[in-house]
Protein backbone atom coordinates (compact mmCIF):
# COMPACT_ATOMS: atom_id res chain seq x y z
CA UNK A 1 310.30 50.59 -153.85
CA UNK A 2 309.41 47.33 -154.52
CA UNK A 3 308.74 44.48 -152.28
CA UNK A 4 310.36 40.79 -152.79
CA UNK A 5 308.35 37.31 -152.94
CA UNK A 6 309.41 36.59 -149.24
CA UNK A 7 308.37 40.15 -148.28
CA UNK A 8 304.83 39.95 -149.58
CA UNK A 9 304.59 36.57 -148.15
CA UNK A 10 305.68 37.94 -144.62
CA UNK A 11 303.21 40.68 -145.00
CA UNK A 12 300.38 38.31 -145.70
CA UNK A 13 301.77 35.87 -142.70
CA UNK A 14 301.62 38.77 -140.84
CA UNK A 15 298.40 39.99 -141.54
CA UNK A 16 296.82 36.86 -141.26
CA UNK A 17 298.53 36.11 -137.99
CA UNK A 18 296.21 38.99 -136.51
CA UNK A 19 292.64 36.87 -136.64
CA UNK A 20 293.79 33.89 -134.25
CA UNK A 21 295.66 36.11 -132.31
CA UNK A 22 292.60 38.73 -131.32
CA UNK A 23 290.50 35.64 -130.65
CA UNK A 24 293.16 33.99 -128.40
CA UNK A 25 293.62 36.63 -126.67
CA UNK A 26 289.63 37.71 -126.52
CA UNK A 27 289.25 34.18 -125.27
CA UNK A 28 292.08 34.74 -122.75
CA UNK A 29 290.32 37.40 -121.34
CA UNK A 30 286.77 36.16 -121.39
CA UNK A 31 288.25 33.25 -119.21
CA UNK A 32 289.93 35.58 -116.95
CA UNK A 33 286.80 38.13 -116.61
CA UNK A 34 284.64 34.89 -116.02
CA UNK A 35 286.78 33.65 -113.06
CA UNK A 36 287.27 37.15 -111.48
CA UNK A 37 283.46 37.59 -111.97
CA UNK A 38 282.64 34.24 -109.94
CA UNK A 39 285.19 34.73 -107.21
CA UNK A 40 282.93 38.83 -107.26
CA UNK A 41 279.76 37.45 -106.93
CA UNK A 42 280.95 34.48 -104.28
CA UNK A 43 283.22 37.61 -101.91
CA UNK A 44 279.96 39.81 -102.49
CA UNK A 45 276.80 37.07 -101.04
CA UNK A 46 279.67 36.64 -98.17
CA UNK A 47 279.98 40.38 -97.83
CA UNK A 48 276.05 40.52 -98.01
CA UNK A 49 275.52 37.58 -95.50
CA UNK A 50 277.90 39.34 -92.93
CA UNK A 51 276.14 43.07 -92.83
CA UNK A 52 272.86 40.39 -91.86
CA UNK A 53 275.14 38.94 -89.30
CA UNK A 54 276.46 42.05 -88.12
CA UNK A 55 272.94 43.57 -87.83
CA UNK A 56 271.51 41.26 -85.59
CA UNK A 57 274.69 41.77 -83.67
CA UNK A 58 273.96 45.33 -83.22
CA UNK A 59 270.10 44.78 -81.93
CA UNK A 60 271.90 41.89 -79.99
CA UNK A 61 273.93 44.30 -78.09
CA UNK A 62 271.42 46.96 -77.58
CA UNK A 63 269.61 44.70 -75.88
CA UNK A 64 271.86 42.62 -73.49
CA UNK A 65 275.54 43.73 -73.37
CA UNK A 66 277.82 40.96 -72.55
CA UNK A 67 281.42 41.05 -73.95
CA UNK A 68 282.54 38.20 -73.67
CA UNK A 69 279.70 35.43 -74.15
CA UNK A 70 279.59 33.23 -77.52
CA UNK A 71 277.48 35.84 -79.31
CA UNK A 72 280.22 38.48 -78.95
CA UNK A 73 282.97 36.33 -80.51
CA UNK A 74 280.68 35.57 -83.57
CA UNK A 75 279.76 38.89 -84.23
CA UNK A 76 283.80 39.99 -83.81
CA UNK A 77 284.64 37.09 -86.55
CA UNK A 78 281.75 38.26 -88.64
CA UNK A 79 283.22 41.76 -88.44
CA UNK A 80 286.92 40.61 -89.60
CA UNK A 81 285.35 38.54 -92.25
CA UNK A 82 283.24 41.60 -93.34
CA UNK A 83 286.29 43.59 -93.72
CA UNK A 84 287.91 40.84 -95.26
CA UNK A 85 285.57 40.19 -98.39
CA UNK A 86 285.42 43.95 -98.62
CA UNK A 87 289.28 44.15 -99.26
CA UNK A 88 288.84 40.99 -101.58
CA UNK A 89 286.32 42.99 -103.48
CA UNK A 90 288.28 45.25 -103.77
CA UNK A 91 291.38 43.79 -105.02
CA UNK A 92 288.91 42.20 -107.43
CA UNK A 93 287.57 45.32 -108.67
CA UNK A 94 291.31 45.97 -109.23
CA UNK A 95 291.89 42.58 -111.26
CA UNK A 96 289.37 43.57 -113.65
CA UNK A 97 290.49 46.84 -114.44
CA UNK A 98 294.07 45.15 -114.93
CA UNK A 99 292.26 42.04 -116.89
CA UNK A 100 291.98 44.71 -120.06
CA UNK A 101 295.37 45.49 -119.99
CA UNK A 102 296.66 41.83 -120.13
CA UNK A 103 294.47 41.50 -123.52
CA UNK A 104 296.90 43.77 -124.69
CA UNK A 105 299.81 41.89 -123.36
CA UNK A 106 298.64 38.82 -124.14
CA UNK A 107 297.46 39.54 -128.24
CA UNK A 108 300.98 40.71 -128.58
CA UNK A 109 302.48 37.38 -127.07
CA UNK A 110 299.83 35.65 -129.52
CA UNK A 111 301.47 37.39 -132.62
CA UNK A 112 305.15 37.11 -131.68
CA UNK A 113 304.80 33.36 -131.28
CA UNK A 114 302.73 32.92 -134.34
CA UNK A 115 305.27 35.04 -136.66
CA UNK A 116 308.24 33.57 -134.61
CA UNK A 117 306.77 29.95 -135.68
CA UNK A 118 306.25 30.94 -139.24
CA UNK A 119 309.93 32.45 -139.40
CA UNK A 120 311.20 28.93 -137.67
CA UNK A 121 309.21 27.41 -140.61
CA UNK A 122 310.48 29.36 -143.67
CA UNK A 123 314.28 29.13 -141.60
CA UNK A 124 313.48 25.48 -141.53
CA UNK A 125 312.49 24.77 -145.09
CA UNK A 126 316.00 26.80 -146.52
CA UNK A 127 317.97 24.70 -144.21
CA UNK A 128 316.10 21.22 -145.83
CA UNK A 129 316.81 22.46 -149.42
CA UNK A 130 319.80 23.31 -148.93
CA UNK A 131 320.73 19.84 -147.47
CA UNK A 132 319.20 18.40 -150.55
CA UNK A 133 321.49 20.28 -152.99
């Protein structure tokens, strides 16, 4: 079996398609693992400076117990926001695991469009010469 002049030269398109499309969609995730990882670290000095809240709460407590004076309602919205930037971490944690994934997704969308372009080109250029003739 032998392969025609077009084939070989959609091979080769093909093949060569592969570089830009790895690095767009390394970049892609670089970007992506780069936000995640600052939106991590800013959820985790929260997380960090609400256990410091939350223990001076607790000595707070052991040594005067009033429920309802301004030092209890600071220490109850330290508590939500602690749970809060420990869900966010969380969901984080889950972002990045999911961030590999959409390298996949997005080096396949990377080498449909640039084969899709090149086959709109080669389309293209019969239509032209055929308008010529």
């Amino acid at each position: 079996m032998s392969l025609s002049r077009i084939q070989k030269i959609a091979i080769a398109f093909f093949i060569a398609s592969l570089l830009p499309a790895y690095l767009i969609a390394h970049w892609r995730y670089d970007a992506n693992m780069s936000s995640i990882q600052d939106k991590f670290e800013r959820e985790h000095n929260l997380h960090l400076s609400t256990d410091k809240l939350l223990i001076n709460c607790e000595r707070n407590e052991k040594k005067e117990n009033t429920a309802y004076d301004a030092n209890h309602q600071i220490c109850d919205q330290g508590q939500q926001t602690h749970e809060l930037t420990s869900h966010a971490m969380s969901a984080l944690a889950q972002q990045k695991a999911r961030n590999s994934v959409w390298w996949y997704f997005n080096f396949f969308v990377s080498v449909s469009v640039f084969n899709l372009l090149g086959f709109a080109i080669y389309k293209g250029n019969i239509f032209l010469k055929r308008e010529e003739a």
